[in-house]
Protein backbone atom coordinates (compact mmCIF):
# COMPACT_ATOMS: atom_id res chain seq x y z
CA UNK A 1 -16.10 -109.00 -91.42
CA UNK A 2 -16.10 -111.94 -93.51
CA UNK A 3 -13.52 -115.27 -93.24
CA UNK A 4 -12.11 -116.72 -96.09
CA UNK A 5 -9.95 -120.14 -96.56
CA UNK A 6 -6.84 -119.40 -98.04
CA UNK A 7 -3.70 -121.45 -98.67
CA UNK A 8 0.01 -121.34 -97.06
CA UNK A 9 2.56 -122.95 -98.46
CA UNK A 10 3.86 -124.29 -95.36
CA UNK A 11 0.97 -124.84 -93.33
CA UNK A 12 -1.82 -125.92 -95.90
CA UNK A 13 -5.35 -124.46 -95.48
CA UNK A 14 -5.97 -121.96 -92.59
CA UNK A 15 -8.70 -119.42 -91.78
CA UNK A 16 -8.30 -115.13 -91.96
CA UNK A 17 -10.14 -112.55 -92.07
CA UNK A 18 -11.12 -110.55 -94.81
CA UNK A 19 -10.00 -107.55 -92.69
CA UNK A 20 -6.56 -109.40 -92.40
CA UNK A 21 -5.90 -110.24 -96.98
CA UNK A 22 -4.44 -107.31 -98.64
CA UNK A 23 -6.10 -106.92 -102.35
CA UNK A 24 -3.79 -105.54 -105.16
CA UNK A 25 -4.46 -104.62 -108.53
CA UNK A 26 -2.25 -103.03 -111.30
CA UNK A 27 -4.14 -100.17 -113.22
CA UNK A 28 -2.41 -100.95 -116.70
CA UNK A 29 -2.49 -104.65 -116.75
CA UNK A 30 -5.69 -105.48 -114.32
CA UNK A 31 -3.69 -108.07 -112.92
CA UNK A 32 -4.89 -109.15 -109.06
CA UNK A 33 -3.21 -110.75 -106.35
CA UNK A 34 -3.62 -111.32 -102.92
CA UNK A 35 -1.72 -111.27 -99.65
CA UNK A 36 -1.69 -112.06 -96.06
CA UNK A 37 0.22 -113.09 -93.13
CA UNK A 38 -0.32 -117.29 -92.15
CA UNK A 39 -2.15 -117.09 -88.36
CA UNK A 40 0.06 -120.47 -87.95
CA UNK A 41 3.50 -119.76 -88.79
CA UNK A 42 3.36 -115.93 -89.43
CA UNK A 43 4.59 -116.29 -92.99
CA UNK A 44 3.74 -113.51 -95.57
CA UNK A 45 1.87 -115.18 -98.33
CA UNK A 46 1.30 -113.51 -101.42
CA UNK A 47 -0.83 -115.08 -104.87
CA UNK A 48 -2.05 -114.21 -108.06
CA UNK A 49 -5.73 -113.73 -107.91
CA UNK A 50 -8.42 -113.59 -110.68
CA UNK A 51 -11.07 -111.00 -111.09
CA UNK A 52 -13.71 -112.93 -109.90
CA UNK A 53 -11.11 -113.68 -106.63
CA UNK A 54 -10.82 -109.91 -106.76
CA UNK A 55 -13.98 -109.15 -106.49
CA UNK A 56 -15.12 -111.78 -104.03
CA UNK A 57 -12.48 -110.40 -101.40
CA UNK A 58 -12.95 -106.90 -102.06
CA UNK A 59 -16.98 -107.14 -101.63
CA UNK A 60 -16.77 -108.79 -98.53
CA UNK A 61 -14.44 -106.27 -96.68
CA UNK A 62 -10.77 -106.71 -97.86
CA UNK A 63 -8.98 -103.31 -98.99
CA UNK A 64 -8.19 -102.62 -102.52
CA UNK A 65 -4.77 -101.04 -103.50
CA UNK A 66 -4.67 -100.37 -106.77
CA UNK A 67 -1.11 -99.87 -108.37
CA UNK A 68 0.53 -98.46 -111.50
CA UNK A 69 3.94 -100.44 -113.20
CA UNK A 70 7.01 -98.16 -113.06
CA UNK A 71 7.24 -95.17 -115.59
CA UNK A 72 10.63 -97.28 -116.29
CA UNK A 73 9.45 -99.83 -118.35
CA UNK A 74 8.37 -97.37 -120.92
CA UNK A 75 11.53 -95.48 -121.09
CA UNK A 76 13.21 -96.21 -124.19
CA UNK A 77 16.72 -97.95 -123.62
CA UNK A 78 19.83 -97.05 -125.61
CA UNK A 79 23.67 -98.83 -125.59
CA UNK A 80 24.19 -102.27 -124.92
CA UNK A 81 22.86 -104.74 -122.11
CA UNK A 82 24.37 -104.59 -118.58
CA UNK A 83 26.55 -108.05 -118.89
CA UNK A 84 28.12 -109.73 -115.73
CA UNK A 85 31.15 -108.45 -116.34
CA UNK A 86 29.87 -105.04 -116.32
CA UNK A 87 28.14 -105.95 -112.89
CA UNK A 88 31.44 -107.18 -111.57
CA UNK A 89 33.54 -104.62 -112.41
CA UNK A 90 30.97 -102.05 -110.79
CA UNK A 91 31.04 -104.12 -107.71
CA UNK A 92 34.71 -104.21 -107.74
CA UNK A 93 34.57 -100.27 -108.44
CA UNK A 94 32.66 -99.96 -104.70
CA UNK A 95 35.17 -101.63 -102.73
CA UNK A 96 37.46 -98.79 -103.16
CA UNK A 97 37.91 -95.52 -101.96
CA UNK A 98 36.72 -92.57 -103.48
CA UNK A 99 34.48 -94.94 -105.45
CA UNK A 100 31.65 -92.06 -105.71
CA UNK A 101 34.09 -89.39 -107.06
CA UNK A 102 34.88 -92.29 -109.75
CA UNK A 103 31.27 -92.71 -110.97
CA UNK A 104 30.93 -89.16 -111.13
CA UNK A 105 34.00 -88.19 -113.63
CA UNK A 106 32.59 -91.28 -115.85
CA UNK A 107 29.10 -89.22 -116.39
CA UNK A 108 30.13 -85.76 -116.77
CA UNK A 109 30.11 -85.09 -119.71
């Protein structure tokens, strides 16, 4: 078990184990980042990491999760943009009662 210098925003420079920094990487993009709780203040910190950071962490004991983006962003998307409006009226829609029995007779079809 290695330790590693790593930055919190609040606290500045502190000291964790390798055991203690989360490694993630996205399969489709190979973008890294890093995370870990601040031993000071407790604070979940979480930063972008380059390969090189990647590696460095991962060879000297930190686990790897490697993660995939959402099937969702390669659905294809038809009608217009959700506006504000749209969002307002929905939230307006779930202050009243019966609101589910609403959204249901607007998608059968």
């Amino acid at each position: 078990m290695a330790t590693v210098r790593a930055s919190c925003p609040d606290c500045g420079d502190v000291e964790i184990s390798t055991d203690d920094v989360q490694v993630r990487v996205c399969v489709e993009t190979s973008v890294g980042s890093y995370a870990f709780r601040c031993p000071v203040c407790r604070a979940p910190v979480a930063k972008h990491a380059e390969a090189g950071i990647v590696h460095l962490l991962v060879s000297s004991g930190s686990p790897l999760t490697m993660w995939r983006l959402p099937a969702e962003l390669s659905e294809a998307h038809r009608g217009p943009a959700l506006t504000h409006d749209d969002l307002l009226a929905f939230h307006h829609l779930l202050e009243t009662d019966g609101w589910f029995a609403g959204v249901a007779a607007m998608v059968k079809g």
